[in-house]
Protein backbone atom coordinates (compact mmCIF):
# COMPACT_ATOMS: atom_id res chain seq x y z
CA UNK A 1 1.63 -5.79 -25.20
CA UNK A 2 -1.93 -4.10 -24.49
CA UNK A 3 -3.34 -1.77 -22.31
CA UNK A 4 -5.15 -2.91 -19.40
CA UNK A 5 -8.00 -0.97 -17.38
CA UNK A 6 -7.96 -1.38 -13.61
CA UNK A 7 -11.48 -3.18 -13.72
CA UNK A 8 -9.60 -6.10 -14.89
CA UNK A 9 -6.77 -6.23 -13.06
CA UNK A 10 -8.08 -9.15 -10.39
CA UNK A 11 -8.64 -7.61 -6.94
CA UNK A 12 -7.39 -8.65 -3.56
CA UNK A 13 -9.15 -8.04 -0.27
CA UNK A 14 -6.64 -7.47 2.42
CA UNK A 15 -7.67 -6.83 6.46
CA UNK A 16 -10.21 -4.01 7.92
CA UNK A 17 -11.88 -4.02 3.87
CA UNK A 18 -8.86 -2.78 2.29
CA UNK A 19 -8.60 -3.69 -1.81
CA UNK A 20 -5.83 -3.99 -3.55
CA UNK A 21 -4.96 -4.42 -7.76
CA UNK A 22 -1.32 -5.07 -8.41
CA UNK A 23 0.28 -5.14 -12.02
CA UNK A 24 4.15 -6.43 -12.10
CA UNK A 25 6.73 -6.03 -14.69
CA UNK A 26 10.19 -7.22 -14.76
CA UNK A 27 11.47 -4.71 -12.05
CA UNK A 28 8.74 -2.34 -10.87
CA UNK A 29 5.39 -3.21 -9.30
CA UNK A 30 2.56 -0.96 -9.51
CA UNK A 31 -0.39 -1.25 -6.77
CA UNK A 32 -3.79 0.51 -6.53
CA UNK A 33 -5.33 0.60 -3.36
CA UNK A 34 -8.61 1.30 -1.90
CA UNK A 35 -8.54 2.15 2.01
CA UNK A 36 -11.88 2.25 3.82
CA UNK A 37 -12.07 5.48 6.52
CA UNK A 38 -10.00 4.52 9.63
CA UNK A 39 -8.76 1.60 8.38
CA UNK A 40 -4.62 1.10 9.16
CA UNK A 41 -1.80 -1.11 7.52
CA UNK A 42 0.45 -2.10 10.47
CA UNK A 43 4.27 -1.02 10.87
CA UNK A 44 6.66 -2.78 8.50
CA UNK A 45 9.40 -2.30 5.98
CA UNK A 46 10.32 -3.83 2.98
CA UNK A 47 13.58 -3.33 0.85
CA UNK A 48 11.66 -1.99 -1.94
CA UNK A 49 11.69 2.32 -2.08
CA UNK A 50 8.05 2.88 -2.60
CA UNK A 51 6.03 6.09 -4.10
CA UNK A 52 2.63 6.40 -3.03
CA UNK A 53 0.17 8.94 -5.56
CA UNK A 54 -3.38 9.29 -3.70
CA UNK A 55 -6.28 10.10 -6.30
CA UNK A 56 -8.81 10.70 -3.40
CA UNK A 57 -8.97 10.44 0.52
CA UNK A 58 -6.34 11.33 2.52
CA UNK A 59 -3.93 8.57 4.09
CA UNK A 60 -1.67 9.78 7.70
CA UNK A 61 2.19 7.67 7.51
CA UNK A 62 4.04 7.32 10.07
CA UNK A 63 7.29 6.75 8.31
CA UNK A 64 10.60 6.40 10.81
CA UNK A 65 8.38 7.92 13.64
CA UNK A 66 7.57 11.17 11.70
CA UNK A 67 3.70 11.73 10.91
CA UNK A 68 2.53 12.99 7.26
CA UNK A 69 -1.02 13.51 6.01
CA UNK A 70 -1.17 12.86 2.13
CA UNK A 71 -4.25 14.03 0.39
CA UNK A 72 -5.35 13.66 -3.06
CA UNK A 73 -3.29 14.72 -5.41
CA UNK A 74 0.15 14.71 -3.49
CA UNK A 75 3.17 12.32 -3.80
CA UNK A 76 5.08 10.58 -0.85
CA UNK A 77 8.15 8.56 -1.21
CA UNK A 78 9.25 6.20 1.26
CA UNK A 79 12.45 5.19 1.36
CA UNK A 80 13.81 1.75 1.25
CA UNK A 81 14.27 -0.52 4.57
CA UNK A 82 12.44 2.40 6.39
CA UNK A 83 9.56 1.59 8.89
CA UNK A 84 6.23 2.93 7.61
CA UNK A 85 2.27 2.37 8.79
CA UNK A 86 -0.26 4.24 7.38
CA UNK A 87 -4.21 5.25 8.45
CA UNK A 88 -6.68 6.12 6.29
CA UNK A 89 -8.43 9.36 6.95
CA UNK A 90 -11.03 9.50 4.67
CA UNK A 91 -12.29 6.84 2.35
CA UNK A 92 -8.70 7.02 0.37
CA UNK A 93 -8.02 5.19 -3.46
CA UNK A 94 -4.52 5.51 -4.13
CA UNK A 95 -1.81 4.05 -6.07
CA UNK A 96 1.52 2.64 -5.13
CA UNK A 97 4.53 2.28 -7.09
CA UNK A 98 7.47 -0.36 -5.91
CA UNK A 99 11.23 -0.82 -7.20
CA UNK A 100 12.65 -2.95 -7.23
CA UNK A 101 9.80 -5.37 -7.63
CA UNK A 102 9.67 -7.91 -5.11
CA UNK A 103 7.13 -10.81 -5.52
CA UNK A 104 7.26 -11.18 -1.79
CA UNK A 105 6.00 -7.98 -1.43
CA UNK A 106 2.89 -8.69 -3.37
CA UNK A 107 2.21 -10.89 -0.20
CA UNK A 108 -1.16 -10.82 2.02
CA UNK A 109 -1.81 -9.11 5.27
CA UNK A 110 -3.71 -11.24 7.75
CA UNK A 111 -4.68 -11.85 11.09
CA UNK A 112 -2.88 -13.11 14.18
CA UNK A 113 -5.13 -13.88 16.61
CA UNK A 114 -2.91 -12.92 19.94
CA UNK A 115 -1.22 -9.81 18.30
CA UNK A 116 -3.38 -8.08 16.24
CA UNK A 117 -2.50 -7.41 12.45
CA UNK A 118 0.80 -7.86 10.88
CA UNK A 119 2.08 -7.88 7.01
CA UNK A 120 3.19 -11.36 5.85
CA UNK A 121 5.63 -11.71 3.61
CA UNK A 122 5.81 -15.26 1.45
């Protein structure tokens, strides 16, 4: 066991400049996020509840067709199997915590060229 800092956790880059650093443990899967201003992660649910923490920026959800703004320093949790999107606002680092881990979760969003973006799960 040993601590870790985030500048070597290995970084993904996801659509519309969006980073991403995940650490996994048995059951729980911890994510932090960068978000360029206006960029957007599509509509899509997973069974995994999740807790998002934002450090800086400020993200807009639209969770089950209700709108909330979360700015740095607040908390949102997201129930499971609940239809969620999000927009950044401002340039917007935040972290995201996932139970119970799911390794298809940790899939990539990508690009389908007739319908826009979409979150694939593997």
């Amino acid at each position: 066991m040993q601590a870790v800092p985030w500048s070597k956790v290995p970084e993904d880059r996801l659509i519309e400049g969006i980073k991403r650093r995940i650490v996994t443990g048995e059951r729980v899967m911890l994510g932090r996020i960068f978000f360029p201003k206006g960029s957007k992660v599509p509509a899509h649910t997973h069974e995994s509840e999740q807790i998002t923490n934002v450090i800086s920026g400020a993200l807009l959800f639209v969770i089950d067709g209700q709108e909330v703004i979360v700015r740095s320093g607040e908390t949102l949790t997201i129930p499971s199997n609940v239809e969620h999107s999000a927009e950044a606002l401002e340039e917007t680092d935040e972290i995201d915590t996932f139970q119970p881990h799911s390794h298809g979760l940790a899939g990539r969003l990508r690009r389908l060229p007739a319908r826009g973006f979409t979150l694939q799960v593997i």
